[in-house]
Each structure stands twice: as structure tokens, then as C-alpha cells.
Protein backbone atom coordinates (compact mmCIF):
# COMPACT_ATOMS: atom_id res chain seq x y z
CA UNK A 1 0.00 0.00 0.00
CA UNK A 2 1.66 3.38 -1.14
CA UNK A 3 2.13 5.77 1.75
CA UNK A 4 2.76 9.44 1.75
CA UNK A 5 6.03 9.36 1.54
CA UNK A 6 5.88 7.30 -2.06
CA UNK A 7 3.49 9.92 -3.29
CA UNK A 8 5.83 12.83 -2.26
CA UNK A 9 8.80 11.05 -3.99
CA UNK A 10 6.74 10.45 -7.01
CA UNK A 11 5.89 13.85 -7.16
CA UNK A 12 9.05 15.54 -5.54
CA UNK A 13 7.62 17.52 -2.86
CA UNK A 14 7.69 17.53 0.77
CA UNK A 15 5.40 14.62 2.80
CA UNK A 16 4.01 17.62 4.50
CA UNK A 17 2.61 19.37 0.96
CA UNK A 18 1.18 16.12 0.40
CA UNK A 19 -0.52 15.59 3.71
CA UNK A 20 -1.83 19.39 3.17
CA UNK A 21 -2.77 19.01 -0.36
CA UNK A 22 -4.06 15.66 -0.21
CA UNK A 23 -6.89 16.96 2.86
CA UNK A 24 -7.59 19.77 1.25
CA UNK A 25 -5.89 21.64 4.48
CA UNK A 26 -6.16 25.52 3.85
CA UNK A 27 -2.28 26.46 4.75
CA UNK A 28 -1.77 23.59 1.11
CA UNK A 29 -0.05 26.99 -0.61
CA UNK A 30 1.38 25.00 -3.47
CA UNK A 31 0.73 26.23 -6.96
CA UNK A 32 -1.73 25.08 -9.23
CA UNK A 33 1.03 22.95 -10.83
CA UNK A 34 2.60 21.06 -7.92
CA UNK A 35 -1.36 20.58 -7.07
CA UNK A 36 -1.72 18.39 -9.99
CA UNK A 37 1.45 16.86 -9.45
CA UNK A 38 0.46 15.62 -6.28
CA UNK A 39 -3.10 14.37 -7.03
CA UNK A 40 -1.54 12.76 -10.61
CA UNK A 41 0.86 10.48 -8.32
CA UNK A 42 -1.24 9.95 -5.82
CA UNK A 43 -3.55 7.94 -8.42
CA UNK A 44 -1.33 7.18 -9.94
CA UNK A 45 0.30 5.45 -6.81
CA UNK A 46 -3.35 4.57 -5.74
CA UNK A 47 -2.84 5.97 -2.18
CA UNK A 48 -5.29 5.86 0.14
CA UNK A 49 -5.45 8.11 3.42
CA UNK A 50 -4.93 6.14 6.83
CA UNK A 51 -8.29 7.73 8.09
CA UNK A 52 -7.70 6.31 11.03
CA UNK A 53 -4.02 7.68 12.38
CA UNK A 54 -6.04 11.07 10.58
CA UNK A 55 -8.68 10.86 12.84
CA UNK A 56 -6.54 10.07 15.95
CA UNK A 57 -4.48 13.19 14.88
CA UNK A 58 -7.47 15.75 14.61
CA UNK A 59 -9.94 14.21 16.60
CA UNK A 60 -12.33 13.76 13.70
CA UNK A 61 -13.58 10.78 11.34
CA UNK A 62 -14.31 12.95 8.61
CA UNK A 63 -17.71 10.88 8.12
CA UNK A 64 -21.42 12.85 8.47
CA UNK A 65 -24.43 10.95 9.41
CA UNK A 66 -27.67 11.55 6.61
CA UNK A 67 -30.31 10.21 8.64
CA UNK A 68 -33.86 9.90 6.56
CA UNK A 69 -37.16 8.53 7.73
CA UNK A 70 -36.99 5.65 5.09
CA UNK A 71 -33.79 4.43 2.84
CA UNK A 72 -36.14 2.32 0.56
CA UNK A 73 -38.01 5.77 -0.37
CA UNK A 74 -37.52 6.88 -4.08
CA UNK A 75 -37.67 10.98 -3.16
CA UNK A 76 -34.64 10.23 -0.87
CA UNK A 77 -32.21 9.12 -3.76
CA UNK A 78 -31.39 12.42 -5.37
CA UNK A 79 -31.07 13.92 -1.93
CA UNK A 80 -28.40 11.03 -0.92
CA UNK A 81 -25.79 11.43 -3.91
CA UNK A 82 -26.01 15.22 -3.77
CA UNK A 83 -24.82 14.79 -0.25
CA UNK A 84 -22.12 11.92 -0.78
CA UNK A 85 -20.92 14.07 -3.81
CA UNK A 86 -20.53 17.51 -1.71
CA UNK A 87 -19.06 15.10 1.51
CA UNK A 88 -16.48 13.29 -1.19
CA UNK A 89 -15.35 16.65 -2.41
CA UNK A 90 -14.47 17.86 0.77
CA UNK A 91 -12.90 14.43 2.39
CA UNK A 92 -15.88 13.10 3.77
CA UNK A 93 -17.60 9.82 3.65
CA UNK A 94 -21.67 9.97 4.39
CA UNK A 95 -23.13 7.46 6.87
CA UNK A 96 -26.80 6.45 6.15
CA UNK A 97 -29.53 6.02 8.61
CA UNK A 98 -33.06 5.91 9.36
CA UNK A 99 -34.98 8.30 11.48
CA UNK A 100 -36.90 5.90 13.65
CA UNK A 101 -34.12 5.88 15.96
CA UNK A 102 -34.96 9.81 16.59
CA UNK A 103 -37.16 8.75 19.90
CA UNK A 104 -37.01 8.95 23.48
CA UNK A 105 -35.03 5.62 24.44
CA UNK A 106 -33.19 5.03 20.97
CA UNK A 107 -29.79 4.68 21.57
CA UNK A 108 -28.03 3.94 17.42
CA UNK A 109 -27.67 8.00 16.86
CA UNK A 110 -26.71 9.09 20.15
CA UNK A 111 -23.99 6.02 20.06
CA UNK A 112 -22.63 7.69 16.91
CA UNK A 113 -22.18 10.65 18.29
CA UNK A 114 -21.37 10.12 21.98
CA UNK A 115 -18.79 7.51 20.66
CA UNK A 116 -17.32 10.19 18.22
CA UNK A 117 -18.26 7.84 15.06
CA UNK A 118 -19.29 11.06 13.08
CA UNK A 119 -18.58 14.47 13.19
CA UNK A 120 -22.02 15.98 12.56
CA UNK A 121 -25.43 14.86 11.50
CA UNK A 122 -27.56 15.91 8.10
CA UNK A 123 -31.07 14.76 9.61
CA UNK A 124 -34.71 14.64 7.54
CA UNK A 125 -37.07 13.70 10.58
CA UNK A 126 -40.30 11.37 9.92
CA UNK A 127 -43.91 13.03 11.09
CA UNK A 128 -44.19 10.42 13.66
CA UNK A 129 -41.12 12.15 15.56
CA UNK A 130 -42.08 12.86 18.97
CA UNK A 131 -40.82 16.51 19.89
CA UNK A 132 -38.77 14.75 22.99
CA UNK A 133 -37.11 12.57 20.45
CA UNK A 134 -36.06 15.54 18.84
CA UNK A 135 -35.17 17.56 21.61
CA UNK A 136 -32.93 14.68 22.56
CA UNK A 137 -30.92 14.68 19.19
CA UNK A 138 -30.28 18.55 19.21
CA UNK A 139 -28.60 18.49 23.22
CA UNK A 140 -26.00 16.12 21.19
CA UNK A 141 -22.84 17.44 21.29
CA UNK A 142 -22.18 16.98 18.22
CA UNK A 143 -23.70 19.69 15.28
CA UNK A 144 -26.83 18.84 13.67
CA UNK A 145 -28.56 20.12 10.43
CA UNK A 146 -32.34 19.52 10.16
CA UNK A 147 -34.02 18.88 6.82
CA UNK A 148 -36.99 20.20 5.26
CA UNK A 149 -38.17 21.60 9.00
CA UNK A 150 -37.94 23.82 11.83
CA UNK A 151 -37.14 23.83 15.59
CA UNK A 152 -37.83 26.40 17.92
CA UNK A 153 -33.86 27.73 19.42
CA UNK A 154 -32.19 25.53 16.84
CA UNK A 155 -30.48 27.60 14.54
CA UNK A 156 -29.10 25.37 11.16
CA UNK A 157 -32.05 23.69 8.86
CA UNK A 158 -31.67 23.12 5.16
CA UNK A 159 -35.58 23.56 3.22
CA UNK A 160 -36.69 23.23 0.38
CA UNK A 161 -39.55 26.07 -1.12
CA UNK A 162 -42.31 24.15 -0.26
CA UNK A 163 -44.97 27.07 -0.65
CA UNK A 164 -43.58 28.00 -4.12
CA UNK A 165 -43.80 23.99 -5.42
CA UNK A 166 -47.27 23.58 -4.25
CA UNK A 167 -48.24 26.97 -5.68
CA UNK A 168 -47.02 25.78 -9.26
CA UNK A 169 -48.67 22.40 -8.74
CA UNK A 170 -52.36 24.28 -8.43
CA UNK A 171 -51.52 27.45 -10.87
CA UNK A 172 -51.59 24.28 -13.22
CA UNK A 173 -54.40 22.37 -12.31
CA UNK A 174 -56.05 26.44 -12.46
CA UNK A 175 -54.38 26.97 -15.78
CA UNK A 176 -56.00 23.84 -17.00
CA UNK A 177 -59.61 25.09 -16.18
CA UNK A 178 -60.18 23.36 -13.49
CA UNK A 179 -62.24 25.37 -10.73
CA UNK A 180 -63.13 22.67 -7.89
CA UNK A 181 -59.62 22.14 -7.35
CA UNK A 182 -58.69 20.17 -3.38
CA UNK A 183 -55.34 19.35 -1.88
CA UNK A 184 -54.41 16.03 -0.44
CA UNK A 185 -51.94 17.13 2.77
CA UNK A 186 -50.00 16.05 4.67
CA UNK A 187 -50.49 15.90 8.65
CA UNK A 188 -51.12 19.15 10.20
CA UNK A 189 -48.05 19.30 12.68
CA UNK A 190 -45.78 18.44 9.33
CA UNK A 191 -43.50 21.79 8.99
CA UNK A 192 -43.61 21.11 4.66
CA UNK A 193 -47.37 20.24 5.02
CA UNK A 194 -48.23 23.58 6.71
CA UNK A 195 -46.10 25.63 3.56
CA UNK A 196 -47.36 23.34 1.11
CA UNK A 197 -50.61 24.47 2.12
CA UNK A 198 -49.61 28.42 2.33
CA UNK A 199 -48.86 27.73 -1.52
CA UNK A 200 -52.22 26.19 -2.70
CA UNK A 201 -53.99 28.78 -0.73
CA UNK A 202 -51.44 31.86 -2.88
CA UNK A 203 -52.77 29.77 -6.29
CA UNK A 204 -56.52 29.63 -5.13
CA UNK A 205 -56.49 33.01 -3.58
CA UNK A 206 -55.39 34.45 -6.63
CA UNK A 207 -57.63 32.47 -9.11
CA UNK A 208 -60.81 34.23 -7.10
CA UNK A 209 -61.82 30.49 -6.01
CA UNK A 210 -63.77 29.69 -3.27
CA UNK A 211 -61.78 26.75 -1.08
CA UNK A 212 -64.24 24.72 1.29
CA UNK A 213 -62.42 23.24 4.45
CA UNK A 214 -63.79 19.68 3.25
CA UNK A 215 -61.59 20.07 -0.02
CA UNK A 216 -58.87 19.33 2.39
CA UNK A 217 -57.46 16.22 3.78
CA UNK A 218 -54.67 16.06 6.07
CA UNK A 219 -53.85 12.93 6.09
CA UNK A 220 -50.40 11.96 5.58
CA UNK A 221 -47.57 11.12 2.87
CA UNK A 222 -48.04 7.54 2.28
CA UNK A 223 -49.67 5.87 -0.44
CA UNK A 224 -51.85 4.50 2.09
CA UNK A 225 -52.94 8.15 3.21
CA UNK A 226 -53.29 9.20 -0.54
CA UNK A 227 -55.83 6.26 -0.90
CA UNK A 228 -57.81 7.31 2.19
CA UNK A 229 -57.68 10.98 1.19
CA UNK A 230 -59.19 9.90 -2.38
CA UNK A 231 -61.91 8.19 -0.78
CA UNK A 232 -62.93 11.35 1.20
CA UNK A 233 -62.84 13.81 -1.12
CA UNK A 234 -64.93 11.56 -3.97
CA UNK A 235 -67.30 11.17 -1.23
CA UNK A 236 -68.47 14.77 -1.15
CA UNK A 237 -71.82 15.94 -2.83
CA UNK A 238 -69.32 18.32 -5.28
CA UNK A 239 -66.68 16.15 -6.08
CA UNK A 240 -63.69 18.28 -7.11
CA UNK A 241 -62.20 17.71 -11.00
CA UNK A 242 -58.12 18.06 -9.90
CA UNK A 243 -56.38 17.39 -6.72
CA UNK A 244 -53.03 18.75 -5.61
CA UNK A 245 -51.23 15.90 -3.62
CA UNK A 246 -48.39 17.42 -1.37
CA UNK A 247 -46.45 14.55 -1.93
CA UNK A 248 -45.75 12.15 -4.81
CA UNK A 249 -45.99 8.76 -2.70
CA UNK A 250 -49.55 9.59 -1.47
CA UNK A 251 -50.08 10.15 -4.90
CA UNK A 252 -49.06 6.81 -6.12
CA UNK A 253 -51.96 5.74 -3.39
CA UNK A 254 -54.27 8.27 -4.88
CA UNK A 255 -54.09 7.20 -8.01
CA UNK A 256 -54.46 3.00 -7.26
CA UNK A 257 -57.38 4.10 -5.46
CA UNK A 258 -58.94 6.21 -8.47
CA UNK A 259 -58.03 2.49 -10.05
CA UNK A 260 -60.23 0.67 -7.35
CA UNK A 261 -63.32 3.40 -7.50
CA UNK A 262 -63.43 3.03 -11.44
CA UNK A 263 -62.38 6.89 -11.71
CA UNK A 264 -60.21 7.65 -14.89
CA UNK A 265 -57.56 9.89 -15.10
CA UNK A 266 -57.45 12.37 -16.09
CA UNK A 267 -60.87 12.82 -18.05
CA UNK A 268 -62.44 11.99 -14.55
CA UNK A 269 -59.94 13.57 -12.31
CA UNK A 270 -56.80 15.10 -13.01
CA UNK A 271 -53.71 14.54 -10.31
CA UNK A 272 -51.10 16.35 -9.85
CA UNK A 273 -48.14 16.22 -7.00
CA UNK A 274 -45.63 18.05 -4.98
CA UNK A 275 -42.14 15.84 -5.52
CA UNK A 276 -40.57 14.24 -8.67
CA UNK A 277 -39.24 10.97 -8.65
CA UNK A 278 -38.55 7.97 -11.28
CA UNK A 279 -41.64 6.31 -9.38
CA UNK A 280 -43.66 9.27 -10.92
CA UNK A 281 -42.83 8.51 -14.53
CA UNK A 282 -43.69 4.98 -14.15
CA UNK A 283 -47.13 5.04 -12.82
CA UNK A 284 -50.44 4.37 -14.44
CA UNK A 285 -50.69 7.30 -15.95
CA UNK A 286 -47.55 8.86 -15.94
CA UNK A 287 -47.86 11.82 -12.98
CA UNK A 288 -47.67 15.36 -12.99
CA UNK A 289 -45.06 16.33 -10.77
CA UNK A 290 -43.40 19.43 -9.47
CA UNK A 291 -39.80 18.83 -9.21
CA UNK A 292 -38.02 20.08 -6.25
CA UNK A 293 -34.07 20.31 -6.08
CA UNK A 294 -33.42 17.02 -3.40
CA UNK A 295 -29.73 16.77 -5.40
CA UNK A 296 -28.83 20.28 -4.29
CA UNK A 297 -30.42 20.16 -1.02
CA UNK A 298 -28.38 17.45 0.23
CA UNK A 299 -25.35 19.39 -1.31
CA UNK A 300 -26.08 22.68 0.70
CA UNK A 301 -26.86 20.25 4.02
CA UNK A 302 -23.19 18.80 4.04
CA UNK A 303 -21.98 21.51 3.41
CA UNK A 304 -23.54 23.59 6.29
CA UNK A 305 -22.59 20.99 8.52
CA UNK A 306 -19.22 20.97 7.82
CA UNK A 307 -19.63 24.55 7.86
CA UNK A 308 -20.51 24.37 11.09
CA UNK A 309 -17.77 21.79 12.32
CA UNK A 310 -14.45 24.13 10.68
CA UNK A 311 -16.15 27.65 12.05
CA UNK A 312 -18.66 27.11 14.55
CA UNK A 313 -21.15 29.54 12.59
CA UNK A 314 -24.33 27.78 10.85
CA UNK A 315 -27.62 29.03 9.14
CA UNK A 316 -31.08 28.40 8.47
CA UNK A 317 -31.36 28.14 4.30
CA UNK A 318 -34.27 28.11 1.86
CA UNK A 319 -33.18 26.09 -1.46
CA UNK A 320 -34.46 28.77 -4.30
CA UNK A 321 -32.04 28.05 -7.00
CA UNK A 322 -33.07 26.50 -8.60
CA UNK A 323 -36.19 26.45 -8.21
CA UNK A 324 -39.23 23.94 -8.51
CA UNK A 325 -39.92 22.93 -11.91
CA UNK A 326 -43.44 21.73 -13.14
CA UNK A 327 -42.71 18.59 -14.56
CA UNK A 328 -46.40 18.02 -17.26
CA UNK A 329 -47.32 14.38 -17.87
CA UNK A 330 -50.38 12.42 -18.82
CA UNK A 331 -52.63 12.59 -15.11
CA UNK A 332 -54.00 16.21 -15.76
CA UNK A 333 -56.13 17.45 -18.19
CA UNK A 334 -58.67 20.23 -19.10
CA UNK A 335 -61.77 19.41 -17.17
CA UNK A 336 -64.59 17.56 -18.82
CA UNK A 337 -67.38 19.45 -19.67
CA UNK A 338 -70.82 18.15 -18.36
């Protein structure tokens, strides 16, 4: 196995230029050339650092925890390699985890970091997240940026525009001609559910359309809540022509139960959701989605966190660029006339 020393013979420099160029340490002042040099022998060489005697030297693994309710969910994917490409730029390996461990009495994330196993945590909580849970994982020691939500004294969240995607999700519908337009929601106490809800309200508000509380269901983000929230809105004596789901998996429920009730989409109903993912595109129909940047989110996440570990100093951040995109496929439709 090469060492530094075989890299800084290959590439005639000191070991200590190539232990500072090789970290990316800022007091690496090496030109541009010897740079090169370095990383072109190191491959060359195919060195690899000795994280451990690293870590024993600066007290540090150099690993982040990403911590998501569910690793088997499709909307998490783009968020994961946008944070294992911003850690891997800067040194960093990303260790994956589930949320469910966020309770009162799990012990798997406060192990990591009471045991020093990571250096900071990237976290996306679950709705079922008990606020003591919570509470628990921000007295860590260790620094912790929240996904997609909000905590009262905790300064350093990473979210997404949540009002602006669901806004574009029921301009469309709108656009489309559709006037008894309802949104499926998520639960009440969900941070993205409450702005998701904000940004229907903007699109109706705007369109001069009246918005009965019973055109609302506030039910969750699994398919299983998008088939329940189907069944109560087709139930009503007005049945509404498009629904805004405020999230793409409840949609996948929404539409299997259109599938059960006999309703067609979109000459019956047209659907469209907040999220984009290859699940969308592969549906029954195809769904119209609102894409939302999960790729740079989990970039701007590491990044804050390691922020947070080199300076100490860490921010709440709203992902606007780039923004959501409405992505148009075959579950919406102009509204049938009657």
C-alpha cells in the first residue's frame, strides 16, 4: 500500500505538501502545478489516506451521518448522492440512517455521536417524531442540520420552497380550467405540510376560487394516506375535477385508489403532486409532478454541517435556485365538460 512518503517522492515535494494538499488543508499553498502533481501520483500510486491515524491526529472521522425517515423511499435518492458528492469533495464519507431511531429511548444516533463515530449529522425527521425525540438529538454534542423543518432555538435547517412547489402544482391544475380544485396534505403538525398548504392557498387566492375546508385532507404522505384521502374527497356531494397531492408517494396511493373506484384519469380527475421521482414517470398514468431540487439540497446540508464543524457559525437556508420545476405528464387534463 503506497504511503505518503511514495506519493511525495513520485511527485518531488515535501510529505508535509502532500498531507496538506491531499486533505484539502487551507495552509496547502502550493501552486496550481505542484497541485496536480500531487493528485496525478497519488492515483497514480493509488494511495489511500490512513483515516484512522487522521482521525486520531485531529480528533475527527471525517464521516457525516444523513439520517432519513426511510432508505427504501424513491424521493430520498437524489437527496443522498447530492450529499455523498458535496461530503467526497471535501474528504468526507456519508453514513446512512433511518430516522426511527430519533425517539425517546433510541440509543443507534446518540452512540454515533457520543462515541465520536461522526462528526455531525444531516437529519430529515419522519412526522411520527415525537418533539422529545427531537429535543434529545439537538442536546447532542455533536452539530446537527435539520431537513426540510424547523425547531424552535435551533439555529441550522436546510428547506426546500415548499410554498412556491405547491403553488405551481395548483396554478396548473387552475391553468387547465379546473375550478373545484382540493389538496391532499400532509399531517397538520408536518413543517412542509403547513407551507405546502400556504402555496395552494397563494394559487386559489389568486384564481378568485372559493376553497371549502372539506376540499382538504390532512392525512399523511403515504400511499396508504393518498388512498384514504381519495376516498374522502370523492365522497363529497361536489366532487372536485383536480387534486393537488403534497407529496408524490400519497399520490401513487391516490391514483391506485382512483383504479379501485373506477375513476379515470385524467378525463375523470386530473392529479397532480408536490415531488418528482422515477416512481412518478412509471405510474399508471404517468404523474404530474413538481420537481423540487433534493440533489442540491443534500449538497447545501453537508456543506452547512461541515460549515458548522471548521467555524462554529451555521444558518437556516431556503433552497431557491433552482427552483421547482413543473414537470407536465399524462394525469392532468382540461376538465370535462358536463
Amino acid at each position: 500500500m503506497a504511503t505518503l512518503g511514495d506519493v511525495a517522492a513520485r511527485a518531488g515535494v515535501s510529505i508535509s505538501a502532500v498531507s496538506r494538499v491531499l486533505s484539502n488543508h487551507p495552509s496547502a499553498r502550493v501552486s496550481e502545478a505542484t497541485r496536480q502533481r500531487i493528485m496525478d501520483a497519488a492515483r497514480e500510486l493509488r494511495y489511500r489516506p490512513n483515516f484512522a491515524g487522521r482521525a486520531l491526529k485531529s480528533a475527527r472521522t471525517q464521516v457525516i451521518g444523513l439520517v432519513v425517515p426511510d432508505l427504501t423511499n424513491a424521493l430520498f435518492t437524489e437527496l443522498m448522492h447530492g450529499a455523498e458528492a458535496e461530503a467526497s469533495a471535501r474528504g468526507y464519507t456519508v453514513l446512512l440512517g433511518r430516522s426511527d431511531d430519533v425517539r425517546p429511548g433510541g440509543d443507534v444516533i446518540a452512540r454515533l455521536i457520543g462515541e465520536g463515530r461522526v462528526d455531525g449529522m444531516v437529519v430529515q425527521l419522519g412526522d411520527a417524531v415525537p418533539p422529545a425525540g427531537l429535543k434529545d438529538l439537538l442536546d447532542m454534542p455533536a452539530p446537527v442540520i435539520l431537513l426540510n423543518t424547523a425547531y424552535r432555538d435551533h439555529v441550522g435547517s436546510v428547506v426546500l420552497d415548499d410554498r412556491t412547489g405547491a403553488r405551481l402544482a395548483a396554478e396548473h391544475l387552475i391553468g387547465l380550467g379546473h375550478r373545484r380544485v382540493a389538496l391532499a396534505n400532509g399531517l397538520r403538525r408536518s413543517y412542509t405540510a403547513q407551507k405546502r398548504r400556504l402555496g395552494f392557498k397563494d394559487a386559489v387566492s389568486a384564481a378568485g376560487l372559493s376553497w371549502p375546508g372539506s376540499y382538504e385532507t390532512r392525512l399523511g404522505y403515504t400511499p396508504e394516506n393518498g388512498r384514504a384521502a381519495l376516498r374522502s374527497l370523492m365522497s363529497l356531494p361536489e366532487k372536485p375535477t383536480g387534486i393537488v397531492v403534497a407529496n408524490v408517494n400519497a399520490a401513487v396511493g391516490v391514483l391506485a385508489e382512483a383504479r379501485s373506484l373506477g375513476i379515470r384519469i385524467p378525463e375523470d380527475l386530473s392529479i397532480v403532486a408536490v415531488h418528482d421521482s422515477w416512481t412518478a414517470e412509471n405510474t399508471w398514468p404517468p404523474l404530474t409532478t413538481v420537481k423540487m431540487p433534493f440533489h442540491t439540497m443534500g449538497r447545501v446540508a453537508v456543506r452547512a454541517v461541515i460549515n458548522r464543524i471548521d467555524t462554529g457559525e451555521t444558518t437556516d437556508e431556503v433552497i431557491t435556485d433552482p427552483a421547482p420545476v413543473l414537470v407536465v405528464r399524462e394525469s392532468t387534463a382540461p376538465p370535462q365538460t358536463r
